[in-house]
C-alpha atoms as a PDB file:
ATOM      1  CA  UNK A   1      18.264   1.868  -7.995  1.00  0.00           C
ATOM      2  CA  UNK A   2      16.038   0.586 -10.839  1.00  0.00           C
ATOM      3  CA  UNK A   3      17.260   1.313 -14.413  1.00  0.00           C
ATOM      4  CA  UNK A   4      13.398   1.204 -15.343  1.00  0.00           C
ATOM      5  CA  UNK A   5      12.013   4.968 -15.531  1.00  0.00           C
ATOM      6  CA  UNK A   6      10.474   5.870 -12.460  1.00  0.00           C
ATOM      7  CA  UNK A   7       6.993   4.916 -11.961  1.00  0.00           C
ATOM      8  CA  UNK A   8       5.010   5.994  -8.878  1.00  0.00           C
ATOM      9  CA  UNK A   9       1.270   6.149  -8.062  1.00  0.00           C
ATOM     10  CA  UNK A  10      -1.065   6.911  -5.073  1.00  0.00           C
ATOM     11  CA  UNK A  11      -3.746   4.563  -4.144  1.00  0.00           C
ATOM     12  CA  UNK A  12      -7.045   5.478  -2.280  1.00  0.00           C
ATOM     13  CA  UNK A  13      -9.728   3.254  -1.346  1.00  0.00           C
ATOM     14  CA  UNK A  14     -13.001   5.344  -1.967  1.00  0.00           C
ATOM     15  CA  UNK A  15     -14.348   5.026   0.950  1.00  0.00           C
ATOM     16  CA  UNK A  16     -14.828   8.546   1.696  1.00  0.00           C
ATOM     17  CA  UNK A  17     -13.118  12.029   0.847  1.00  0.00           C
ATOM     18  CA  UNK A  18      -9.177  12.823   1.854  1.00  0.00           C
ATOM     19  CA  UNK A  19      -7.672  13.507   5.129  1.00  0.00           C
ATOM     20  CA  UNK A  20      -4.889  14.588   6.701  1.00  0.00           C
ATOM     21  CA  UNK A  21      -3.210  11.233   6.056  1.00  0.00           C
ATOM     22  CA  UNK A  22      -4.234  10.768   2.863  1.00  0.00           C
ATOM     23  CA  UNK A  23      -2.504  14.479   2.202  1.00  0.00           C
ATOM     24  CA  UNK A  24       0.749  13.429   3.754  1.00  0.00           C
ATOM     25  CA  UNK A  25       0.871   9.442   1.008  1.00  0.00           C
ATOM     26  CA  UNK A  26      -0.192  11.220  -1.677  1.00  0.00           C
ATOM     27  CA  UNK A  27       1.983  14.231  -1.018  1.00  0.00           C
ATOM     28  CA  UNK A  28       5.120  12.474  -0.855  1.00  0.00           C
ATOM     29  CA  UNK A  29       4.296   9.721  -3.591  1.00  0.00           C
ATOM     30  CA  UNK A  30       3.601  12.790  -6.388  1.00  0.00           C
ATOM     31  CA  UNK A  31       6.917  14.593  -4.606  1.00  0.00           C
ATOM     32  CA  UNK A  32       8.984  11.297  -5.246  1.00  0.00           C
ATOM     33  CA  UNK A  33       8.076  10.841  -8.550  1.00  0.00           C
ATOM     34  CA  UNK A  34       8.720  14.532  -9.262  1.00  0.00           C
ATOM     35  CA  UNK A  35      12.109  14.360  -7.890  1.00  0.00           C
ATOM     36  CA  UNK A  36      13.265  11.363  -9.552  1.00  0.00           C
ATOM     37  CA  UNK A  37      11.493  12.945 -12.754  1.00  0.00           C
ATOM     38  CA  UNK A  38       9.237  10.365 -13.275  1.00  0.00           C
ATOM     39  CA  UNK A  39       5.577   9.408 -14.032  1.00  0.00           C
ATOM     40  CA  UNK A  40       2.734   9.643 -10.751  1.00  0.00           C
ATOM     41  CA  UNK A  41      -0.214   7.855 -11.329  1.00  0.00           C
ATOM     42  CA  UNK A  42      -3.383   6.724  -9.410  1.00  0.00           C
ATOM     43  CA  UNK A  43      -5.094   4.326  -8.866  1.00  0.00           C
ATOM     44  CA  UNK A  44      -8.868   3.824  -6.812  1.00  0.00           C
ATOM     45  CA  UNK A  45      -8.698   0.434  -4.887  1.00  0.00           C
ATOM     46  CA  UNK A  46     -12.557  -0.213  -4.484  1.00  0.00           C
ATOM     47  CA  UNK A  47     -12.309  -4.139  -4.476  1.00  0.00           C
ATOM     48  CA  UNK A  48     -14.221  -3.713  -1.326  1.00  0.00           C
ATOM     49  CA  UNK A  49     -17.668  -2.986  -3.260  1.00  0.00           C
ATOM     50  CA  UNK A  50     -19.151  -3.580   0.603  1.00  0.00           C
ATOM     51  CA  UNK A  51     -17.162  -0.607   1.635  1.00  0.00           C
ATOM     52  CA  UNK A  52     -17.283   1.933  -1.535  1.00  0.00           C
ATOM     53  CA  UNK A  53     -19.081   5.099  -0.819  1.00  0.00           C
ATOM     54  CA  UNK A  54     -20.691   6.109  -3.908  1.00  0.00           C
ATOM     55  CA  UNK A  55     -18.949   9.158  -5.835  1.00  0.00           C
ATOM     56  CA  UNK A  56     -16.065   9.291  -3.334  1.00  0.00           C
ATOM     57  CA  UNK A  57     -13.995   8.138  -6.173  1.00  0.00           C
ATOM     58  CA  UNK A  58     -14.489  11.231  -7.890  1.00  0.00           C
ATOM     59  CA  UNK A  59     -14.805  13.431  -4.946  1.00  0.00           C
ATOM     60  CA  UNK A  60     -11.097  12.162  -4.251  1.00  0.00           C
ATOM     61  CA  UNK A  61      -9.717  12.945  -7.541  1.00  0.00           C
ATOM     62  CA  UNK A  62     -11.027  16.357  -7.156  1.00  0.00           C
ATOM     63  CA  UNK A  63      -9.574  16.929  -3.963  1.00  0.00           C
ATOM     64  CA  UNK A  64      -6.211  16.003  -5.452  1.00  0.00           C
ATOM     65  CA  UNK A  65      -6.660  18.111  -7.745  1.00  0.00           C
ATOM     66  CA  UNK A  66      -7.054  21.055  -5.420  1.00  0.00           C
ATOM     67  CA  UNK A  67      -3.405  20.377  -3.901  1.00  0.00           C
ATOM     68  CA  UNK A  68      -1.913  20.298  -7.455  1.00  0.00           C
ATOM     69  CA  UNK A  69      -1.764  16.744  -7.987  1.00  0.00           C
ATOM     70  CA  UNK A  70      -3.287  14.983 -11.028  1.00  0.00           C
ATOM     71  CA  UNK A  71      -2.543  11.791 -12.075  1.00  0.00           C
ATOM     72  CA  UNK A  72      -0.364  11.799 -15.327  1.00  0.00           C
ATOM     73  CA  UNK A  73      -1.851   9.048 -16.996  1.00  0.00           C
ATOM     74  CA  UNK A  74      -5.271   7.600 -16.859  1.00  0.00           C
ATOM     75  CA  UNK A  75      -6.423   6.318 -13.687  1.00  0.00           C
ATOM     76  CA  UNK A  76      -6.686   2.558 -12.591  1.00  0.00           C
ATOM     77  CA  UNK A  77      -9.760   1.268 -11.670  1.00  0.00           C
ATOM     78  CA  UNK A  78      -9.321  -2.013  -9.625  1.00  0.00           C
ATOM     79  CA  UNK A  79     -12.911  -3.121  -9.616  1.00  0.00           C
ATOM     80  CA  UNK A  80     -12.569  -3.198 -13.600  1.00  0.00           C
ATOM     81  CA  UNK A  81      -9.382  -5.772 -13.232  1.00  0.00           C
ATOM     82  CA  UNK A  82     -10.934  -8.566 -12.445  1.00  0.00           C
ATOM     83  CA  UNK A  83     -10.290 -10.493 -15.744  1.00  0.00           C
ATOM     84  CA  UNK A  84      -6.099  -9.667 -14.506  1.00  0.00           C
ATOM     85  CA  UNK A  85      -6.411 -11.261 -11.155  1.00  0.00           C
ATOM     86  CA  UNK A  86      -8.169 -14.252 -12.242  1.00  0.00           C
ATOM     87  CA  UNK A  87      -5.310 -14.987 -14.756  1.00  0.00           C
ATOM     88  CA  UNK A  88      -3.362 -14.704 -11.843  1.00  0.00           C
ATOM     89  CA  UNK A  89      -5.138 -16.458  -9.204  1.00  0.00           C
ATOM     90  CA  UNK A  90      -5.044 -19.522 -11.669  1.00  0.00           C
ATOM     91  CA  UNK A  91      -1.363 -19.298 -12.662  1.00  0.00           C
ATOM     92  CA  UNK A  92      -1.045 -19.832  -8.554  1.00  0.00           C
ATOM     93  CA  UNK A  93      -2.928 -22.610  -8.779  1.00  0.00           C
ATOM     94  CA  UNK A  94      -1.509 -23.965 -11.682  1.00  0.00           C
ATOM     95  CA  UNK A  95       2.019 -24.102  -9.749  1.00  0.00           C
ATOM     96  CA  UNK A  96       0.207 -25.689  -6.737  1.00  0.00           C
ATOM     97  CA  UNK A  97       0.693 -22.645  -4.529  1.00  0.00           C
ATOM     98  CA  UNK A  98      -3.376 -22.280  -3.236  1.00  0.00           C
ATOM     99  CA  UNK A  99      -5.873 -24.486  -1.548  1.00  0.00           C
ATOM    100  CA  UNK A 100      -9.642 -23.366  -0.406  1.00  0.00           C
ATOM    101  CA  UNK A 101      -9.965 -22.772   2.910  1.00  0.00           C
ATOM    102  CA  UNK A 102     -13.565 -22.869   4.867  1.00  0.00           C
ATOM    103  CA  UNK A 103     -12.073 -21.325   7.984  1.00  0.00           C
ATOM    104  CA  UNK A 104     -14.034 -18.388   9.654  1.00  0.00           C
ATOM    105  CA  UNK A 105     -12.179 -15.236  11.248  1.00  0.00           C
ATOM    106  CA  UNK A 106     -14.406 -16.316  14.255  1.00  0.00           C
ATOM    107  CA  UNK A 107     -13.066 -20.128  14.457  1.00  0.00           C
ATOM    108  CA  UNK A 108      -9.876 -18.976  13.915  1.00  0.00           C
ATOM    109  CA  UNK A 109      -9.993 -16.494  16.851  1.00  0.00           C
ATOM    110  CA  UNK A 110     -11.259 -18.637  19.146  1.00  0.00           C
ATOM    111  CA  UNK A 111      -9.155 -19.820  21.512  1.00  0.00           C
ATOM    112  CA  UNK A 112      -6.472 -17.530  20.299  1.00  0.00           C
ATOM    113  CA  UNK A 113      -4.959 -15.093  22.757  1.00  0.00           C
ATOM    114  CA  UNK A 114      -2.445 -13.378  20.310  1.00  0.00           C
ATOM    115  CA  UNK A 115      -4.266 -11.673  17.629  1.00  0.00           C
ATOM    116  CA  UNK A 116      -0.750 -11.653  15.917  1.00  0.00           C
ATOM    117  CA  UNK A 117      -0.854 -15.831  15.867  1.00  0.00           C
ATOM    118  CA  UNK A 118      -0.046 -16.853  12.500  1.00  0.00           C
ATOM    119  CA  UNK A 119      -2.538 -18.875  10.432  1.00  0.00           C
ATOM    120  CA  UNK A 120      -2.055 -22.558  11.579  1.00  0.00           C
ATOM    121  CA  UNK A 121      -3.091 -23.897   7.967  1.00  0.00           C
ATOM    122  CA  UNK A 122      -6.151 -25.697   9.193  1.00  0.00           C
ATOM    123  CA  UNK A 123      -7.479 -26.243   5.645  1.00  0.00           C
ATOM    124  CA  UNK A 124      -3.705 -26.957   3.914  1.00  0.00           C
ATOM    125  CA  UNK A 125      -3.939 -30.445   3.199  1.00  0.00           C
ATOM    126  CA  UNK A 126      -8.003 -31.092   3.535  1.00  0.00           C
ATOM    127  CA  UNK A 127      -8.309 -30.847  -0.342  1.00  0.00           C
ATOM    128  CA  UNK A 128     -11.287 -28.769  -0.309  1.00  0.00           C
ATOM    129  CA  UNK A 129     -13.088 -27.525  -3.519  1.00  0.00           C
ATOM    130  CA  UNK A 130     -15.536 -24.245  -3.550  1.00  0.00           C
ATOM    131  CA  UNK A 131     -16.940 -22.691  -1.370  1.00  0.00           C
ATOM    132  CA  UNK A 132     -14.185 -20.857   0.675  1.00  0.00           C
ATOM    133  CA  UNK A 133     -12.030 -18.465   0.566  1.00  0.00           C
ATOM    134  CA  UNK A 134      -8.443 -19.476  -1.600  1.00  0.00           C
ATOM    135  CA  UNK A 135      -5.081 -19.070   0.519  1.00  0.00           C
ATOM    136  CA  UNK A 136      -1.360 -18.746  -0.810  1.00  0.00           C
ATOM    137  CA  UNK A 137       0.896 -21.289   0.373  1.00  0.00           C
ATOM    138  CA  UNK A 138       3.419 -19.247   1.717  1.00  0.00           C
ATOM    139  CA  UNK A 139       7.178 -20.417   1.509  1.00  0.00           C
ATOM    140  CA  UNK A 140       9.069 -21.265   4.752  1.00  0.00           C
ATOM    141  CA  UNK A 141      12.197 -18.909   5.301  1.00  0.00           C
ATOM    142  CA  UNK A 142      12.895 -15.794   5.423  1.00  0.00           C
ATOM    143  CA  UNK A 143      12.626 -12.852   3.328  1.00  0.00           C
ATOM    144  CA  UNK A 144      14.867  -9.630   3.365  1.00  0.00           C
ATOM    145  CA  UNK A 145      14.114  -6.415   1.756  1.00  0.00           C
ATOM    146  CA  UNK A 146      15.388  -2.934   2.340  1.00  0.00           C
ATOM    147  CA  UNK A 147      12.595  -0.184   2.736  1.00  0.00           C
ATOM    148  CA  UNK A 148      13.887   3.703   2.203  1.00  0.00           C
ATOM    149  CA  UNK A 149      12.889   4.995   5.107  1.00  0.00           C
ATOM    150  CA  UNK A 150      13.335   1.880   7.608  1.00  0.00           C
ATOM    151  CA  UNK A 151      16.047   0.142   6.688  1.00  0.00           C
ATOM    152  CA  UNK A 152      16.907  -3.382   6.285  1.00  0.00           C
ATOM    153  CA  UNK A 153      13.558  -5.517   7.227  1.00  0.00           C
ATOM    154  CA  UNK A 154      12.837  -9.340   7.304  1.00  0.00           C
ATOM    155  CA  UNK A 155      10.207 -11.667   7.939  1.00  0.00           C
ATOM    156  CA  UNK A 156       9.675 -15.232   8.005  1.00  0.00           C
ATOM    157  CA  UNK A 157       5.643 -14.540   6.082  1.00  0.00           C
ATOM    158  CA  UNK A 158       4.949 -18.493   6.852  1.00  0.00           C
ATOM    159  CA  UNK A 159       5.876 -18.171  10.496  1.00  0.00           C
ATOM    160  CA  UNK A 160       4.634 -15.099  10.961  1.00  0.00           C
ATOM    161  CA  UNK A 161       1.651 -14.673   8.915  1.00  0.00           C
ATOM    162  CA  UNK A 162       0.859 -18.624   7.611  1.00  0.00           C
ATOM    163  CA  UNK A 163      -0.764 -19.172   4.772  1.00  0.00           C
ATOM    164  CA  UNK A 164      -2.806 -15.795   3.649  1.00  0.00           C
ATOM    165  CA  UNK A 165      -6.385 -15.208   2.232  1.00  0.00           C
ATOM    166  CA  UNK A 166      -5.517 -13.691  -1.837  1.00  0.00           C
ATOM    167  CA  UNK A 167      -9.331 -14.090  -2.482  1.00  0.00           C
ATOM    168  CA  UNK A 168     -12.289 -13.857  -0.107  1.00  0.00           C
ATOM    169  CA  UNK A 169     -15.017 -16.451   0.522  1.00  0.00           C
ATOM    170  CA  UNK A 170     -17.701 -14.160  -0.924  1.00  0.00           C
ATOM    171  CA  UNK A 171     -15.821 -13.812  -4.197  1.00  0.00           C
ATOM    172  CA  UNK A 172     -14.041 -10.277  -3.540  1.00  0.00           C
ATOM    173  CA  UNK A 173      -9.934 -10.268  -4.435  1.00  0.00           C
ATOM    174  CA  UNK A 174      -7.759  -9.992  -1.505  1.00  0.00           C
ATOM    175  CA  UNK A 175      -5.827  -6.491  -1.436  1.00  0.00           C
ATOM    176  CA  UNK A 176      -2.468  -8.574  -1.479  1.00  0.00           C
ATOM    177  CA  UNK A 177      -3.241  -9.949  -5.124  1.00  0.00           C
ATOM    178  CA  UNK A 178      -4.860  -7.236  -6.140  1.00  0.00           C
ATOM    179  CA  UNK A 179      -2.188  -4.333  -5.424  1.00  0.00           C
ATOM    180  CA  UNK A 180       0.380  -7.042  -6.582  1.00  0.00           C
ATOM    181  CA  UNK A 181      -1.033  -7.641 -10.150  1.00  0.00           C
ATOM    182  CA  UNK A 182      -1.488  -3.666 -10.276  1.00  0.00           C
ATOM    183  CA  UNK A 183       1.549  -2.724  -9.767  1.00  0.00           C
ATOM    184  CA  UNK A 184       3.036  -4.680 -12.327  1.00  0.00           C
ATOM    185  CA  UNK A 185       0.123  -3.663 -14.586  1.00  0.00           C
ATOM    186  CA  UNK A 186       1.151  -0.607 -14.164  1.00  0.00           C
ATOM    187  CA  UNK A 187       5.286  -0.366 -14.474  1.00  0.00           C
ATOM    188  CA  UNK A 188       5.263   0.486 -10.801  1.00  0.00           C
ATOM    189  CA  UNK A 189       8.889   0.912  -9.481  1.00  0.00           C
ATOM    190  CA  UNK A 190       8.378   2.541  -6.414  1.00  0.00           C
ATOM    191  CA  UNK A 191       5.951   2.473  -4.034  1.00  0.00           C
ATOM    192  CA  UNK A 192       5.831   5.826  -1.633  1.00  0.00           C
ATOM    193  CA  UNK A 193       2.755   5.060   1.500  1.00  0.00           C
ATOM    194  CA  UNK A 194       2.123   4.865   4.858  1.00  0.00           C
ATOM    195  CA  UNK A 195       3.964   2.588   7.442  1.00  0.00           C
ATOM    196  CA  UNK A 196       0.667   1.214   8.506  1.00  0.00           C
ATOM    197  CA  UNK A 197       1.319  -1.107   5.181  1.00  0.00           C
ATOM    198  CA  UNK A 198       5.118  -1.840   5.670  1.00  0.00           C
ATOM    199  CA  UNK A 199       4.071  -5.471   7.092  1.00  0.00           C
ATOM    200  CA  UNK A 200       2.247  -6.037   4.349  1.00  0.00           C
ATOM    201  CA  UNK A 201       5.101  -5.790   1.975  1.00  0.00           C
ATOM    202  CA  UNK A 202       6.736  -8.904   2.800  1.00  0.00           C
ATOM    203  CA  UNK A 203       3.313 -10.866   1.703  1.00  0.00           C
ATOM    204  CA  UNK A 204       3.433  -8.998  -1.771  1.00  0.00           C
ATOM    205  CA  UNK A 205       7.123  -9.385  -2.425  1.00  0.00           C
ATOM    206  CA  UNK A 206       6.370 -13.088  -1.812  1.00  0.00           C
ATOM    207  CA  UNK A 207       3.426 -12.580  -4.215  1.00  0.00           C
ATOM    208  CA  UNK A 208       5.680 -11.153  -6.677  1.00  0.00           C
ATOM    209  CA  UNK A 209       8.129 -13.798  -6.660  1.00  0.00           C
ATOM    210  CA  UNK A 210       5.453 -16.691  -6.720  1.00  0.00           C
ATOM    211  CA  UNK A 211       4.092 -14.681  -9.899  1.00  0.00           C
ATOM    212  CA  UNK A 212       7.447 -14.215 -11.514  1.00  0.00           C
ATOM    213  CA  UNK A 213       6.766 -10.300 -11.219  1.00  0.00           C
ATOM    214  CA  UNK A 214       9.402  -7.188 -10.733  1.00  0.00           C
ATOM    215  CA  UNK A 215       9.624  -5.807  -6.714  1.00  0.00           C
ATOM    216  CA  UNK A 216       9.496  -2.114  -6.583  1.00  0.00           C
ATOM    217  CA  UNK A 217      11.537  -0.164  -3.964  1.00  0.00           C
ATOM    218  CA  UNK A 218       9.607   1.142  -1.170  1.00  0.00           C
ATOM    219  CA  UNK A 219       9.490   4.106   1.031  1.00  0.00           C
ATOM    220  CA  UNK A 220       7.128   3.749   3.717  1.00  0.00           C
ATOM    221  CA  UNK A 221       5.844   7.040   5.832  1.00  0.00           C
ATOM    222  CA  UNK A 222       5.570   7.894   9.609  1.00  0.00           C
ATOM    223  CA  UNK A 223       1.781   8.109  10.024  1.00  0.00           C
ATOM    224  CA  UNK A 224      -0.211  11.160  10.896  1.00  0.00           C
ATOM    225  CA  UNK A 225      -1.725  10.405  14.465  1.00  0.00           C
ATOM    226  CA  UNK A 226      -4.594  12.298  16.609  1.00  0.00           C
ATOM    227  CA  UNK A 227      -4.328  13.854  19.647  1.00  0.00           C
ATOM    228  CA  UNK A 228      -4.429  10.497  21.427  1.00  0.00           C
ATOM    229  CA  UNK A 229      -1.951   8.868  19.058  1.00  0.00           C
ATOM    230  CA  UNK A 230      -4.356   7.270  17.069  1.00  0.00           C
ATOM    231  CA  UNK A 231      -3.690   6.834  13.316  1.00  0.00           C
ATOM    232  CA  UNK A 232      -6.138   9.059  11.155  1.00  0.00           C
ATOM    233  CA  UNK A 233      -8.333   6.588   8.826  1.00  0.00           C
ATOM    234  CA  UNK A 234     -11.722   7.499   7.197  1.00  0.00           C
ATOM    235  CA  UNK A 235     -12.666   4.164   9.180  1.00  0.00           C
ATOM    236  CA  UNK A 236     -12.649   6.685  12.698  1.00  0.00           C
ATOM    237  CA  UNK A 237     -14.166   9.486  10.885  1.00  0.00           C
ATOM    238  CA  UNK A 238     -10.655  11.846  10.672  1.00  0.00           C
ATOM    239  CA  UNK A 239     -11.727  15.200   9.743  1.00  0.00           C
ATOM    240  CA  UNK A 240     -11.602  15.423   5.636  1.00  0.00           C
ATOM    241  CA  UNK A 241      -9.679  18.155   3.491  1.00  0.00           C
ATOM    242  CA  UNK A 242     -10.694  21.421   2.599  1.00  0.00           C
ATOM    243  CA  UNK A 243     -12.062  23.485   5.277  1.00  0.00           C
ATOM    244  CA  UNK A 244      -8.198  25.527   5.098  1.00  0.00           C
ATOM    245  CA  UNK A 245      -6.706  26.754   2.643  1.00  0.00           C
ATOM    246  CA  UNK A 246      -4.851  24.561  -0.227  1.00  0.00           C
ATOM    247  CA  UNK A 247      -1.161  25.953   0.619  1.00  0.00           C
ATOM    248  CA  UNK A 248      -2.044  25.690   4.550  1.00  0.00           C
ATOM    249  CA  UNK A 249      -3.152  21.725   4.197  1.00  0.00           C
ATOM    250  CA  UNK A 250       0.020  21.006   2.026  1.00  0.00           C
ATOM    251  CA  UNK A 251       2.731  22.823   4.588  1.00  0.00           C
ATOM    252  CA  UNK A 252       1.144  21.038   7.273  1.00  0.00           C
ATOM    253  CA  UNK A 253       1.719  17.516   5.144  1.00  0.00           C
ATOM    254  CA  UNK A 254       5.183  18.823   4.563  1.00  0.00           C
ATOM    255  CA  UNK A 255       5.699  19.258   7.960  1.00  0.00           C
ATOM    256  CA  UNK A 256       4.578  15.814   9.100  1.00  0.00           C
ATOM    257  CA  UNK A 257       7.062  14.481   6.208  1.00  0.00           C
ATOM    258  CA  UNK A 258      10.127  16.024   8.855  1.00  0.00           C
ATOM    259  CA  UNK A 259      10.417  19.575   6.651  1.00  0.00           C
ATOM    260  CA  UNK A 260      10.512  23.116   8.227  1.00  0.00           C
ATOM    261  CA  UNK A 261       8.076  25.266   6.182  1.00  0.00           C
ATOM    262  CA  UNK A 262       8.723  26.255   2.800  1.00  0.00           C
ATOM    263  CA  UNK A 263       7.441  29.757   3.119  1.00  0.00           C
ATOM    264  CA  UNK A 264       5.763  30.034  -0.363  1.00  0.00           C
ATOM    265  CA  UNK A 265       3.107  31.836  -1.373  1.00  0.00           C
ATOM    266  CA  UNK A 266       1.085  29.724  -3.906  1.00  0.00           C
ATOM    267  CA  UNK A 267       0.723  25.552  -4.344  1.00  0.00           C
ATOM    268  CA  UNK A 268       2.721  26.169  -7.495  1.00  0.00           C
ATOM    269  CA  UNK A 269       5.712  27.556  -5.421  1.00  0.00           C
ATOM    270  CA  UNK A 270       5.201  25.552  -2.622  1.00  0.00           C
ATOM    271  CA  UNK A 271       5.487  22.599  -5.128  1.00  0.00           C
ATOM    272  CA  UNK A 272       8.964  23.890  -6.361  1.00  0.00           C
ATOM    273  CA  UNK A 273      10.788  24.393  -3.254  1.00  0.00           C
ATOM    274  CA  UNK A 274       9.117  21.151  -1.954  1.00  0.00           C
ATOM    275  CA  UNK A 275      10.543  19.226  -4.634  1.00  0.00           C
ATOM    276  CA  UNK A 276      13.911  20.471  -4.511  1.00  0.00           C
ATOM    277  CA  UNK A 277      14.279  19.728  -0.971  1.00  0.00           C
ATOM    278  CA  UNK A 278      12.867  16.525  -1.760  1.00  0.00           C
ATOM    279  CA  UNK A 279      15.048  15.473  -4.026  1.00  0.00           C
ATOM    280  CA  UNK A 280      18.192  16.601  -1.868  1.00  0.00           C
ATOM    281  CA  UNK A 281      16.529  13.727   0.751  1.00  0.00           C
ATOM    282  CA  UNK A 282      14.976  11.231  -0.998  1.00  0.00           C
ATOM    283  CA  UNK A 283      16.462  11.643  -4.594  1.00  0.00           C
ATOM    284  CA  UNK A 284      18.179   9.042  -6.850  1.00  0.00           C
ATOM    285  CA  UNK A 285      21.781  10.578  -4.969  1.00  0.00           C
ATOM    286  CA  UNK A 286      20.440  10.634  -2.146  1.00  0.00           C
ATOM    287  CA  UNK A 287      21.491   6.776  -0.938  1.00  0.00           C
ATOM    288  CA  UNK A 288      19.129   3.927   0.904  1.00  0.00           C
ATOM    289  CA  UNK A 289      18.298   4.463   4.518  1.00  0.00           C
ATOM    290  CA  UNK A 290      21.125   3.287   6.921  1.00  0.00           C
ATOM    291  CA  UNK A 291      18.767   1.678   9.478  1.00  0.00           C
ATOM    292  CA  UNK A 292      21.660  -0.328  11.743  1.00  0.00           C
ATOM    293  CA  UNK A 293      20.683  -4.201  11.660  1.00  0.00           C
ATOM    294  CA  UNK A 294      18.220  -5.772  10.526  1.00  0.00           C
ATOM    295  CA  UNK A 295      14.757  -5.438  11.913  1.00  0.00           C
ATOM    296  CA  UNK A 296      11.975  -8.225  12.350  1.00  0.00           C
ATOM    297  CA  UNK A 297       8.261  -7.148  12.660  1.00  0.00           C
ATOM    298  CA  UNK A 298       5.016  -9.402  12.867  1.00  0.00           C
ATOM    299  CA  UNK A 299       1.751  -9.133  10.843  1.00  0.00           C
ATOM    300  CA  UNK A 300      -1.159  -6.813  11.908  1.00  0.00           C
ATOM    301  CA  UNK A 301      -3.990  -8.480   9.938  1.00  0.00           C
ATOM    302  CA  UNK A 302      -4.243 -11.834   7.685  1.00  0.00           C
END
């Protein structure tokens, strides 16, 4: 483990209020960092200004706040960093790790069967200026980490991803630099969210390294599904927070987390017993998941 102090956040995307999912991340984020008696923070990832819905930001926070969770120092506000990813968008290029790239997501589907087919670095050695969108050169070989809940993981990101987008032809910062320069911003050590990210990691650890920044440990989370095994997201209109009460929403998260019910009868005591157990699981004695063998897992979106 980390000698740093532990340093944990939760990190919405304001595109609309809470939901069930949303519980469940920030849940066990604020529960890790209680456990390991550290510091939970947030931060609101509205990079996407296309996507923003205006005062979900706040609407969020609130909600949080219902369930017992506020954010112990002030909260990050990504579309305020811009000045930070510049510096390190041109320390990349500096070290001859980005080129522009003019490639559409509809030329580069074309033709393509396999969603999951890796980037083919059309644009790599064409020595293109503006406009475009600016790729990482990503580093042949591959790259190991160990994730708390699954294990040993490793991916080759060049074969299996190619060379990714870290800013966006119309000028928006790619989540992968973004999260990546906030983190570090922020003394992150560990990063608690949902396994719909886990295949993302290997792209920021490779950012990390190119930008001679810390890793954190991660934890990623079984996701809350639907009825038809869908994965809740704003995007498909899951049903938001609030309509039950605060202590029935957060036993229901605890539940999803692989907990029998705590059977308290406030948030406050719901929040004691939940940290305990918690920290019996998941605490800094608790050891690394013991996932046999390494496992290998492809990219879900460049």
């Amino acid at each position: 483990m980390t000698s740093a102090p532990y340093r944990g956040r939760f990190a919405p995307s304001p595109t609309g209020p809470l939901h069930a999912g949303s519980l469940v991340a920030a849940l066990a984020s604020w529960l890790d960092a209680r456990a390991h008696q550290g510091k939970w923070l947030v931060r609101i990832e509205n990079i996407d200004t296309v996507r923003e819905r205006r005062g979900a930001a706040a609407d969020q926070l609130e909600q949080l706040r219902h369930f017992g969770m506020v954010s112990d120092e002030a909260v990050m506000v990504q579309s305020e960093r811009a000045a930070a990813y510049d510096i390190a968008l041109q320390q990349l290029q500096s070290a001859g790790r980005t080129y522009y790239c003019r490639c559409s997501r509809a030329a580069l589907s074309s033709g393509q069967p396999d969603a999951g087919t890796a980037y083919p670095g059309t644009c790599r050695s064409l020595g293109l200026g503006p406009p475009g969108s600016i790729r990482l050169h990503a580093a042949a070989g591959e790259l190991s980490f160990v994730d708390r809940g699954f294990g040993p993981l490793q991916q080759d990101v060049a074969a299996a991803v190619g060379d990714f987008v870290i800013r966006r032809s119309d000028g928006l910062w790619a989540y992968q630099l973004a999260v990546v320069v906030d983190d570090a911003a922020q003394g992150i050590t560990d990063v608690v969210r949902g396994a719909d990210l886990l295949d993302n990691t290997p792209r920021q650890i490779l950012l990390q390294r190119a930008l001679g920044l810390p890793t954190p440990r991660y934890l990623h989370l079984p996701l809350v599904r639907d009825a038809a095994g869908r994965k809740l997201s704003k995007q498909d209109a899951a049903q938001p927070l609030g309509s039950r009460p605060a202590l029935v929403e957060l036993e229901q998260a605890w539940r999803h987390l692989g907990f029998a019910p705590t059977g308290a009868a406030s948030v406050a005591q719901f929040q004691s017993r939940a940290v305990l157990q918690w920290r019996l699981r998941h605490g800094p004695d608790a050891g690394q998941a013991t996932t046999a063998g390494g496992h290998s897992f492809q990219k879900e979106s460049s």
